[in-house]
N, C-alpha and C. Protein backbone atom coordinates (compact mmCIF):
# COMPACT_ATOMS: atom_id res chain seq x y z
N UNK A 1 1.75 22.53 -63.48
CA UNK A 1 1.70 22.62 -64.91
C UNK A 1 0.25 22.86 -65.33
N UNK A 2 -0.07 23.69 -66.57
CA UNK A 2 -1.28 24.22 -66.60
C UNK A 2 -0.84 23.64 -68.15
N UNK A 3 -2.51 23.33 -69.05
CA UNK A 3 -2.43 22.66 -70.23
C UNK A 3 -3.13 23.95 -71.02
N UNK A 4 -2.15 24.44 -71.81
CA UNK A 4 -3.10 25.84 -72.58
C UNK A 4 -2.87 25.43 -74.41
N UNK A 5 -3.97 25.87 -75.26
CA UNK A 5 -3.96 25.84 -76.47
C UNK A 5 -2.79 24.71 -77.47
N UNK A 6 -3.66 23.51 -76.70
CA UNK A 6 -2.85 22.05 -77.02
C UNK A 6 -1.57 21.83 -76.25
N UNK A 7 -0.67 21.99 -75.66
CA UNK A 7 0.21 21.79 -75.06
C UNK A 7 0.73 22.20 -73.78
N UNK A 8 1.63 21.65 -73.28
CA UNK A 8 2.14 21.67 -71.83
C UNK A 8 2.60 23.11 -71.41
N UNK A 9 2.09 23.86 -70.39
CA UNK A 9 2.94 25.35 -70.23
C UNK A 9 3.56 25.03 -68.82
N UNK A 10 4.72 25.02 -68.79
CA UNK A 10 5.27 24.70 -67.18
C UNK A 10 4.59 26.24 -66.62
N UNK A 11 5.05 26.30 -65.29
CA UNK A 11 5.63 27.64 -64.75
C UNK A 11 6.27 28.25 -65.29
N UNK A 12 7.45 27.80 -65.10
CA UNK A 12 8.69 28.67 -66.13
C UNK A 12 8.06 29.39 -67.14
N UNK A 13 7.23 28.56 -68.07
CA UNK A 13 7.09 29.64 -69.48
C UNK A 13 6.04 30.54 -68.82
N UNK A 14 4.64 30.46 -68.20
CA UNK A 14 3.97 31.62 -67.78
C UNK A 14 4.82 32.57 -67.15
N UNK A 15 6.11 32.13 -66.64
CA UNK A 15 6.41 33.43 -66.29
C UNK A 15 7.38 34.22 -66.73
N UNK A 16 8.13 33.31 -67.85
CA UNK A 16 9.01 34.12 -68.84
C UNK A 16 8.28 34.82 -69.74
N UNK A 17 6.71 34.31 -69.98
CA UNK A 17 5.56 35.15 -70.84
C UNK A 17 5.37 36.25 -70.45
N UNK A 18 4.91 36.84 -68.83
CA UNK A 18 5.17 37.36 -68.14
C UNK A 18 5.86 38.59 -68.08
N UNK A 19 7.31 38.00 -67.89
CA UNK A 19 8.15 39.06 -67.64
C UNK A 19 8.85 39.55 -68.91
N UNK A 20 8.44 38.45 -70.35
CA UNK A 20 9.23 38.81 -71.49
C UNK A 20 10.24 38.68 -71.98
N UNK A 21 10.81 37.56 -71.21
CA UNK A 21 11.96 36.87 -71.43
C UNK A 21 11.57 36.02 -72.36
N UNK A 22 12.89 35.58 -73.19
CA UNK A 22 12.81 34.57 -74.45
C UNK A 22 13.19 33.22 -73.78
N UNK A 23 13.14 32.27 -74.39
CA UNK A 23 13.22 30.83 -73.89
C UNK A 23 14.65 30.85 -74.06
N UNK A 24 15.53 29.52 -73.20
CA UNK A 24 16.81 29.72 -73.43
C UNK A 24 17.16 28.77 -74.59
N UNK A 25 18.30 28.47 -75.03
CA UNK A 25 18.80 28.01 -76.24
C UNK A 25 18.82 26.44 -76.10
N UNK A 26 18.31 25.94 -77.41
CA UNK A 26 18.13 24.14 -76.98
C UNK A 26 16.52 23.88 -76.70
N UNK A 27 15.84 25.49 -76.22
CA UNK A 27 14.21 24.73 -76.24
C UNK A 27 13.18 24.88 -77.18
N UNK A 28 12.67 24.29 -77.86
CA UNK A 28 11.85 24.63 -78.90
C UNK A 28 11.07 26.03 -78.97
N UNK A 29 11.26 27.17 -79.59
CA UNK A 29 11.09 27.95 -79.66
C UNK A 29 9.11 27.80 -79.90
N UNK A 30 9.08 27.06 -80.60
CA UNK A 30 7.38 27.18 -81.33
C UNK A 30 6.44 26.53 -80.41
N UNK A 31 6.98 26.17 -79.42
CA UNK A 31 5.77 25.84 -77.89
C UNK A 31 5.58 24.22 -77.86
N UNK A 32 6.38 23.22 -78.94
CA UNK A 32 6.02 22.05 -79.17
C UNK A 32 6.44 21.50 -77.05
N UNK A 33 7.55 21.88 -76.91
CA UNK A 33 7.84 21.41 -75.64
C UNK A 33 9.03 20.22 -75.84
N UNK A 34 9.71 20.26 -77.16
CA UNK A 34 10.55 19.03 -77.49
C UNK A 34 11.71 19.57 -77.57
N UNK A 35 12.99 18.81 -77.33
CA UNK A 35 14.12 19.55 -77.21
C UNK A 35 14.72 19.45 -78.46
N UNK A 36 15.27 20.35 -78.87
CA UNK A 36 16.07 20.57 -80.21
C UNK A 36 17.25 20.02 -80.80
N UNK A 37 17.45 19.15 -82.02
CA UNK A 37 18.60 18.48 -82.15
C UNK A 37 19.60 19.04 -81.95
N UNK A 38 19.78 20.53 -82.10
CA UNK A 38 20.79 21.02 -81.54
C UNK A 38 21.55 21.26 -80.41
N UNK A 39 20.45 20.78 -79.80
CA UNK A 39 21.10 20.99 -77.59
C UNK A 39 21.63 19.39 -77.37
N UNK A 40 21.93 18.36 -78.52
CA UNK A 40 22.48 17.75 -78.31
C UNK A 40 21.48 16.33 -77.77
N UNK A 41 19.96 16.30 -77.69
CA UNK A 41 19.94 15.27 -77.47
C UNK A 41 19.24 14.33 -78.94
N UNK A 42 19.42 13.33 -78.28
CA UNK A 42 18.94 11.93 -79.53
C UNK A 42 18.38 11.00 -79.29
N UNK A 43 17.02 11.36 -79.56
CA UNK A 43 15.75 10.02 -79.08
C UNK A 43 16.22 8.64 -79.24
N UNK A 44 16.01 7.61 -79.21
CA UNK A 44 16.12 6.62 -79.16
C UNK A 44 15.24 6.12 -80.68
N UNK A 45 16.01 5.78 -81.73
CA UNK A 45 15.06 5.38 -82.53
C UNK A 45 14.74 4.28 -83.48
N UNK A 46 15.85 3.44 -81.96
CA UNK A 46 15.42 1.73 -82.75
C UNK A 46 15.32 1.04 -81.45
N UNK A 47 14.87 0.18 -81.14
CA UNK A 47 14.78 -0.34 -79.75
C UNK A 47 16.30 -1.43 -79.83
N UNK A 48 16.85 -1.66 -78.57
CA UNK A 48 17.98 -2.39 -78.44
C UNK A 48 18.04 -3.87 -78.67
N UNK A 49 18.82 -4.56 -79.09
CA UNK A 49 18.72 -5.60 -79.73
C UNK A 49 18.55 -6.69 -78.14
N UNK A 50 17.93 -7.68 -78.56
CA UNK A 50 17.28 -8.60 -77.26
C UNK A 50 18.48 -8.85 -76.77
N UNK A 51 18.64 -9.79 -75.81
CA UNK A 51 19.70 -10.42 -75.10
C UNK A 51 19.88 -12.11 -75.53
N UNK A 52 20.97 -12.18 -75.79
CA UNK A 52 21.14 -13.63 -76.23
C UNK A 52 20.63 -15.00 -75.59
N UNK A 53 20.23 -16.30 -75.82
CA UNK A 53 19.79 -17.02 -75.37
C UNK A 53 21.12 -17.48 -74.94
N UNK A 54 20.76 -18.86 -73.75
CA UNK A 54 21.28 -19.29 -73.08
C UNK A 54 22.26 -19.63 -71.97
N UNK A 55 22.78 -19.73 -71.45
CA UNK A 55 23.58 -19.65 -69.74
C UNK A 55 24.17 -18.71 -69.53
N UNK A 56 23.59 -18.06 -68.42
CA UNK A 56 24.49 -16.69 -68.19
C UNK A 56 26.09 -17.26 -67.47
N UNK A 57 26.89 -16.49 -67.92
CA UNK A 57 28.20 -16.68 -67.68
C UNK A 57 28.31 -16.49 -66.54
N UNK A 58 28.88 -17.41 -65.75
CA UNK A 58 29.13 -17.37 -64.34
C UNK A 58 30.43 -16.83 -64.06
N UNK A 59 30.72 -15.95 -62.58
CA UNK A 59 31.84 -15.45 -62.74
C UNK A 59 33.21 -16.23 -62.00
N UNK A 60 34.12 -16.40 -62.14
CA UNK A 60 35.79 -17.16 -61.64
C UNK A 60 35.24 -17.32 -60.07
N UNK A 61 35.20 -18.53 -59.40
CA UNK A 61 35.77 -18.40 -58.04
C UNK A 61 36.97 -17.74 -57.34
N UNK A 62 36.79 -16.58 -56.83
CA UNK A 62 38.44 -16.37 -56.61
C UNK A 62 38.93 -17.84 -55.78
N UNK A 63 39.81 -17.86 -56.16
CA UNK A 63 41.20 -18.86 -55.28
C UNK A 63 41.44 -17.91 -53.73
N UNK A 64 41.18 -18.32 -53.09
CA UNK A 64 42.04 -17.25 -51.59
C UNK A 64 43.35 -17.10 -51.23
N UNK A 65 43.55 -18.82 -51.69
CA UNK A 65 45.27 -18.96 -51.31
C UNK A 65 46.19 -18.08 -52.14
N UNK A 66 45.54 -18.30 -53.58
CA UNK A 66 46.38 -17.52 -54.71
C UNK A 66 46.57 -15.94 -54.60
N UNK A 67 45.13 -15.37 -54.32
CA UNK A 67 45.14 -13.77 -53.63
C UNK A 67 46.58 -13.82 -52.92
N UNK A 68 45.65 -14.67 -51.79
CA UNK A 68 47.26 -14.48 -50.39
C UNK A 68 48.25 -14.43 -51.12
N UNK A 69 48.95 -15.33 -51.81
CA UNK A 69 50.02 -15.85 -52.26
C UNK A 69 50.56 -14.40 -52.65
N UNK A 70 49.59 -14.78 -53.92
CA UNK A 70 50.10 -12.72 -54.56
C UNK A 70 50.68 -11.72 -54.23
N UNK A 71 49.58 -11.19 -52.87
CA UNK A 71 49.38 -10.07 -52.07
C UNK A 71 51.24 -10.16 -51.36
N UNK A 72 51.47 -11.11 -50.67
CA UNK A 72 52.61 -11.56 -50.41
C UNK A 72 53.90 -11.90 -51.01
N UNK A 73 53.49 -11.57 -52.15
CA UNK A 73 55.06 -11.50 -53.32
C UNK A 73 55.28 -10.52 -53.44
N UNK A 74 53.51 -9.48 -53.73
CA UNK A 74 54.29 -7.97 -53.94
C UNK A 74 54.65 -7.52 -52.91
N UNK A 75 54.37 -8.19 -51.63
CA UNK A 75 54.76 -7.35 -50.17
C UNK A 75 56.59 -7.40 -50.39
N UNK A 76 56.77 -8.86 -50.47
CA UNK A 76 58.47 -9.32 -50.69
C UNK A 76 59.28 -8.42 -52.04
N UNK A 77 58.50 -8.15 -52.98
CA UNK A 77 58.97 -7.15 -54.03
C UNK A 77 59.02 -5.52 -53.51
N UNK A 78 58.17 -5.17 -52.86
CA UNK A 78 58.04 -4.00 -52.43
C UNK A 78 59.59 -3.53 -51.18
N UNK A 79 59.61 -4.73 -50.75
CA UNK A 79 60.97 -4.92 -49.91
C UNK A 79 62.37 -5.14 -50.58
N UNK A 80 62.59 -6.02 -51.49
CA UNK A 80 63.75 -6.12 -53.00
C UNK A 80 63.90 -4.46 -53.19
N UNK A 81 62.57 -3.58 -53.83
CA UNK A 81 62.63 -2.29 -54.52
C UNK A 81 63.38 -1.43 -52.95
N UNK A 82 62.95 -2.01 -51.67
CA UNK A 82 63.76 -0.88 -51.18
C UNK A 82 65.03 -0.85 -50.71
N UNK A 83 65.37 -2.44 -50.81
CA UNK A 83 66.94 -2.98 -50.37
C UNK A 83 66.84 -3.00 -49.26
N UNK A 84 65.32 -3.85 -48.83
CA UNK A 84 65.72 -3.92 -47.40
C UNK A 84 65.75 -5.89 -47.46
N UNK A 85 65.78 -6.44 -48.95
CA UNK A 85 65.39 -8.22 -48.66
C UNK A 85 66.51 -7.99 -49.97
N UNK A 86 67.03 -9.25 -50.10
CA UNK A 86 67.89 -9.34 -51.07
C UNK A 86 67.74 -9.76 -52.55
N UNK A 87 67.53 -9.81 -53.88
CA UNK A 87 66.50 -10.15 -54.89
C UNK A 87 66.40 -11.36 -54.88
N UNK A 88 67.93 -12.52 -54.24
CA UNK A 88 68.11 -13.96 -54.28
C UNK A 88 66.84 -14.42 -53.46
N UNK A 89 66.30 -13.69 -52.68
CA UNK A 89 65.46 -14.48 -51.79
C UNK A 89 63.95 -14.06 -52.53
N UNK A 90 63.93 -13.99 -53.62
CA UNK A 90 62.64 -14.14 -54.07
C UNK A 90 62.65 -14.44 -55.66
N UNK A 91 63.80 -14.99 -56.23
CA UNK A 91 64.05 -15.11 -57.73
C UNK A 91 63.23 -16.40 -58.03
N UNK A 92 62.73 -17.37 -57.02
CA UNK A 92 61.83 -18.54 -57.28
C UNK A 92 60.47 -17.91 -57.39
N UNK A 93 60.03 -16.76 -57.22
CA UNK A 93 58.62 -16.59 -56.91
C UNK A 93 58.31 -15.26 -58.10
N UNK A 94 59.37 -15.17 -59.28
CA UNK A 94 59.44 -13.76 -60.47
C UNK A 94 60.01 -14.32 -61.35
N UNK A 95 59.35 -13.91 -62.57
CA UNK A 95 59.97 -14.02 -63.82
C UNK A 95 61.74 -13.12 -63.53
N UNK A 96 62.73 -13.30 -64.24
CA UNK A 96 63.82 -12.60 -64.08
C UNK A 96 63.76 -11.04 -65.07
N UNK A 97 62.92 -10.93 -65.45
CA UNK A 97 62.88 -9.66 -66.13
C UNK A 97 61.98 -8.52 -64.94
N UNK A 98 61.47 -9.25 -63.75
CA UNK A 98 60.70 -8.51 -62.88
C UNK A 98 62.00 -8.17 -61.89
N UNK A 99 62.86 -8.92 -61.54
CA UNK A 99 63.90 -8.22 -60.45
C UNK A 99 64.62 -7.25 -61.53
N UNK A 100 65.10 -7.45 -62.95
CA UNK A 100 65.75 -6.42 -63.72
C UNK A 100 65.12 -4.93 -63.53
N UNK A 101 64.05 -5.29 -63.82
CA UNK A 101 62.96 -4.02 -63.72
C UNK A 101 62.70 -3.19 -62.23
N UNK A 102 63.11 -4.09 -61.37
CA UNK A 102 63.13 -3.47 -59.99
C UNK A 102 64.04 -2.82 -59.98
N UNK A 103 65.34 -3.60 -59.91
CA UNK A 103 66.59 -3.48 -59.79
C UNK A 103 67.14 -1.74 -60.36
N UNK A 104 66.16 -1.45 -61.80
CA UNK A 104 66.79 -0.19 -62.45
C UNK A 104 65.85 0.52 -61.70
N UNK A 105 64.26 0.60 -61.15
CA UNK A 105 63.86 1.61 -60.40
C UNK A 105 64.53 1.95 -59.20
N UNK A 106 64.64 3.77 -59.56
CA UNK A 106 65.44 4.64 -57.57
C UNK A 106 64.61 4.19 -56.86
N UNK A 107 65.39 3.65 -55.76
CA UNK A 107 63.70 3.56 -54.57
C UNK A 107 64.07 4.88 -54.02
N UNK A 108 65.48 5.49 -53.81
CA UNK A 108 64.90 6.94 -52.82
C UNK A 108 66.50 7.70 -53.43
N UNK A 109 66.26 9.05 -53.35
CA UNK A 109 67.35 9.61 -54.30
C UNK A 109 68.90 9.45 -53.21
N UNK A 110 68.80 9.34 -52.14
CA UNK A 110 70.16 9.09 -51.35
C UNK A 110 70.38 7.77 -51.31
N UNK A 111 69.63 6.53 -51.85
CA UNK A 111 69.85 5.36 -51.87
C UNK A 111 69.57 4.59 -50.53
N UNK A 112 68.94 5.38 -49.63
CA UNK A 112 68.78 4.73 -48.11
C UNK A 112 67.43 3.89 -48.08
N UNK A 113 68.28 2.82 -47.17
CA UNK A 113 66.40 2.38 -46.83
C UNK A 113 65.53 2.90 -46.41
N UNK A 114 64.03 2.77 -46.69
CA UNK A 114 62.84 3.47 -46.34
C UNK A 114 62.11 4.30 -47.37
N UNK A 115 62.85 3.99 -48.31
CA UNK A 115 62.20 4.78 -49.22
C UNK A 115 61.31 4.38 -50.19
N UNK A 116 60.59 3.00 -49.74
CA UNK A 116 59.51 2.77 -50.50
C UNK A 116 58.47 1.71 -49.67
N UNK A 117 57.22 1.93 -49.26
CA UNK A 117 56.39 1.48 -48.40
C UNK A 117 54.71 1.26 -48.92
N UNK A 118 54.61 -0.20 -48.76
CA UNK A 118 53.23 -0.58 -49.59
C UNK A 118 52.22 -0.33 -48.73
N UNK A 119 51.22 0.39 -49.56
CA UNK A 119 50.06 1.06 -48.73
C UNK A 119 48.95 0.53 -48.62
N UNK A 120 48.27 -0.51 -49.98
CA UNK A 120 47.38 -1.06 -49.42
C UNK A 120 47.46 -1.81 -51.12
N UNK A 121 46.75 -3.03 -51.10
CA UNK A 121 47.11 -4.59 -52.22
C UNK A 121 45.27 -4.48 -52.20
N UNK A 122 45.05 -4.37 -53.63
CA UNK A 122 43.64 -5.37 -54.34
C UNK A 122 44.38 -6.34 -55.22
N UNK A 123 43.76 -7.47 -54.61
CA UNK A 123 44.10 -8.59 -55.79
C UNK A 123 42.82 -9.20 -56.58
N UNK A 124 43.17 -9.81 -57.85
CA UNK A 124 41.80 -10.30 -57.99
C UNK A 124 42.36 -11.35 -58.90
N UNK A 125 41.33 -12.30 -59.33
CA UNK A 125 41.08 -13.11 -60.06
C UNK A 125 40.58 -13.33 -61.69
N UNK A 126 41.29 -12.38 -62.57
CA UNK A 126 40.50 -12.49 -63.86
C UNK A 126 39.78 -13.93 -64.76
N UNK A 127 40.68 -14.97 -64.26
CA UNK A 127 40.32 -16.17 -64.98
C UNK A 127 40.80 -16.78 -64.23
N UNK A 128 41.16 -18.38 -64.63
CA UNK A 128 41.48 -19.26 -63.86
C UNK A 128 42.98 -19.65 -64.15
N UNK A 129 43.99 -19.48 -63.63
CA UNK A 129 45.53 -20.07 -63.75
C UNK A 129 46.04 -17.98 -63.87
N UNK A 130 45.63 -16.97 -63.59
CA UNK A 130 45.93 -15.95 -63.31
C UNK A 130 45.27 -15.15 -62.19
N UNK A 131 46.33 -14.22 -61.93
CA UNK A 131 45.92 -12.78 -60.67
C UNK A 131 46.84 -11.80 -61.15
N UNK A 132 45.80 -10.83 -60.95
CA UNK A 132 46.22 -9.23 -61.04
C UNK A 132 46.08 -8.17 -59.66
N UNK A 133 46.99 -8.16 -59.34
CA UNK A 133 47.41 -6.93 -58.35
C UNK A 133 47.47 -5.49 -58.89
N UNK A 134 46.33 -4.86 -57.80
CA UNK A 134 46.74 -3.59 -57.81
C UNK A 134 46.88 -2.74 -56.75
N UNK A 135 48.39 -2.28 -56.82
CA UNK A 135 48.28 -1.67 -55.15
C UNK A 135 48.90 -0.02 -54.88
N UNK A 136 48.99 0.21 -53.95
CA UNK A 136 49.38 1.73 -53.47
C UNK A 136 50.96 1.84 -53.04
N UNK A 137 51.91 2.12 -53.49
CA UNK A 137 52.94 2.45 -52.88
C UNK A 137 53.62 3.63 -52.72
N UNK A 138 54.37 4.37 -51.08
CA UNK A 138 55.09 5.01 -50.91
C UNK A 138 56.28 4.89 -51.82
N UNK A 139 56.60 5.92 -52.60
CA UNK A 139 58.17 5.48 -53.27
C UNK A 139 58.70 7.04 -53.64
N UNK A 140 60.06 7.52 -52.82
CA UNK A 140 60.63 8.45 -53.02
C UNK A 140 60.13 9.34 -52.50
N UNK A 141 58.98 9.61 -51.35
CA UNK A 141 57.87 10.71 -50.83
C UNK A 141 56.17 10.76 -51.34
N UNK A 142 56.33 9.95 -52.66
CA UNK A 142 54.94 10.39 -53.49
C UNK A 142 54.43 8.77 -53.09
N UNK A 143 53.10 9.21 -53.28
CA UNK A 143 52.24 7.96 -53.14
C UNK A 143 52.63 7.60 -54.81
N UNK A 144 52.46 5.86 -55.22
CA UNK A 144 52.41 5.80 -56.49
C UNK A 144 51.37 4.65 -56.77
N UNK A 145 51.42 4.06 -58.22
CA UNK A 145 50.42 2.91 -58.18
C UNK A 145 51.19 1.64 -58.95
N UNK A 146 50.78 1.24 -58.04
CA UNK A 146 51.46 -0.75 -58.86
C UNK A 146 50.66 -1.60 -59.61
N UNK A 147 50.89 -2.16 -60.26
CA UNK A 147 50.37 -3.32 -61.03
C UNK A 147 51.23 -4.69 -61.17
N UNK A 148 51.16 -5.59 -61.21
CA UNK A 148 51.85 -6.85 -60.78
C UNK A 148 50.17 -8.11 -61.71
N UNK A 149 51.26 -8.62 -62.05
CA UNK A 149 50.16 -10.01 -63.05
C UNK A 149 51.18 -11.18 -62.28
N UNK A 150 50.01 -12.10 -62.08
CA UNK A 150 50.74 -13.81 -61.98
C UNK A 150 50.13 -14.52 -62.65
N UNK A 151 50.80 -15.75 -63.08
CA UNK A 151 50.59 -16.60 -63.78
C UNK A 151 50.84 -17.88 -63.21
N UNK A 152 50.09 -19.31 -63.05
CA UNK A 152 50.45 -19.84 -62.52
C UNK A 152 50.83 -20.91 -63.48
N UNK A 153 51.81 -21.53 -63.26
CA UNK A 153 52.54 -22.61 -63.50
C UNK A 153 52.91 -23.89 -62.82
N UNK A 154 54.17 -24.42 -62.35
CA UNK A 154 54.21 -25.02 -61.49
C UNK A 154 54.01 -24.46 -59.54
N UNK A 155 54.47 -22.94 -59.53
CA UNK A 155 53.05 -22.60 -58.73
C UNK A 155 53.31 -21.14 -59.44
N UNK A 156 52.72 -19.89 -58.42
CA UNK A 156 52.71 -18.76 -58.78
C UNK A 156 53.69 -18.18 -59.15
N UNK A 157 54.03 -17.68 -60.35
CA UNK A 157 55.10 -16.51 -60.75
C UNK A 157 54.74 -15.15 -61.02
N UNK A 158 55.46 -13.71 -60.62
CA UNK A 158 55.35 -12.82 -61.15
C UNK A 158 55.62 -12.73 -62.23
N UNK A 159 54.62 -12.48 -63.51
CA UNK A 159 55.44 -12.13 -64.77
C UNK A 159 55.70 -11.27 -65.02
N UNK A 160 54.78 -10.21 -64.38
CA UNK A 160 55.50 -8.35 -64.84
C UNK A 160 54.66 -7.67 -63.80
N UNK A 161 55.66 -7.22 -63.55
CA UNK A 161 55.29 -5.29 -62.46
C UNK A 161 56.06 -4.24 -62.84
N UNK A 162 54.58 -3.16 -62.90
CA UNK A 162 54.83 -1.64 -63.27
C UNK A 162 54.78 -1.11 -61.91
N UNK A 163 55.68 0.23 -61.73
CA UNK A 163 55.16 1.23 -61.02
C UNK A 163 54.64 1.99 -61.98
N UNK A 164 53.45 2.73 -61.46
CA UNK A 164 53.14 4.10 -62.52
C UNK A 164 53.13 5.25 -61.66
């Protein structure tokens, strides 16, 4: 960069001077070197407000058991959706509006087993007395995506699962 008649001249401009090319659109035409409100940018022209006093919020211990627990209901739901476990053997561990909701999803258009296979479970911990699952499932040929919430009570319940 070379400093000519008050201001900054990159390369670029000596050699669009040069060859006679015009500057491109968005750069200050009059040599200031500042970009133009029109190319979209916007200085900063209040400084950001401080950060609040006192204890930074600490984040949830996950629970491990509860993960497990989770991870292992949707495994047993993922099995209900394909008719390979029966819904009775998991109606203690779901709200009853979660086997309804299974119950009306196709797991595979000939009705055979195999047609729906869990690919991989994130569970997590948003707060304390809940978990949110999110996982990968085979269903009908297509990969799809799950969501599953628990709530705990007297112990873990599913309260609702989507496929999307």
């Amino acid at each position: 960069m070379t400093i000519t008649r008050d201001r900054e001249e990159t390369t670029q401009d000596i050699l669009r001077t040069a060859l006679g090319a015009r500057a491109p659109l968005g750069v200050d035409r009059r040599g200031t070197g500042r970009a133009l409100p029109e190319c979209g940018h916007h200085p900063i022209f209040e400084e950001p407000a401080p950060l609040p006093t006192g204890e930074p919020v600490t984040d949830v211990v996950q629970d491990r058991a509860a993960l497990r627990e989770a991870s292992a209901t949707v495994a047993l739901l993922v099995d209900v959706l394909d008719q390979r476990r029966p819904p009775r053997q998991v109606r203690d561990l779901v709200n009853p509006r979660v086997i309804r909701y299974l119950h009306a999803l196709p797991a595979d258009a000939m009705g055979s087993h195999g047609g729906a296979r869990l690919l991989s479970v994130r569970a997590v911990q948003p707060h304390e007395g809940a978990v949110e699952i999110a996982a990968s499932v085979r269903l009908r040929g297509r990969r799809r995506a799950l969501a599953a919430s628990f709530e705990l009570g007297q112990r873990w319940v599913c309260e609702t699962i989507r496929v999307l």
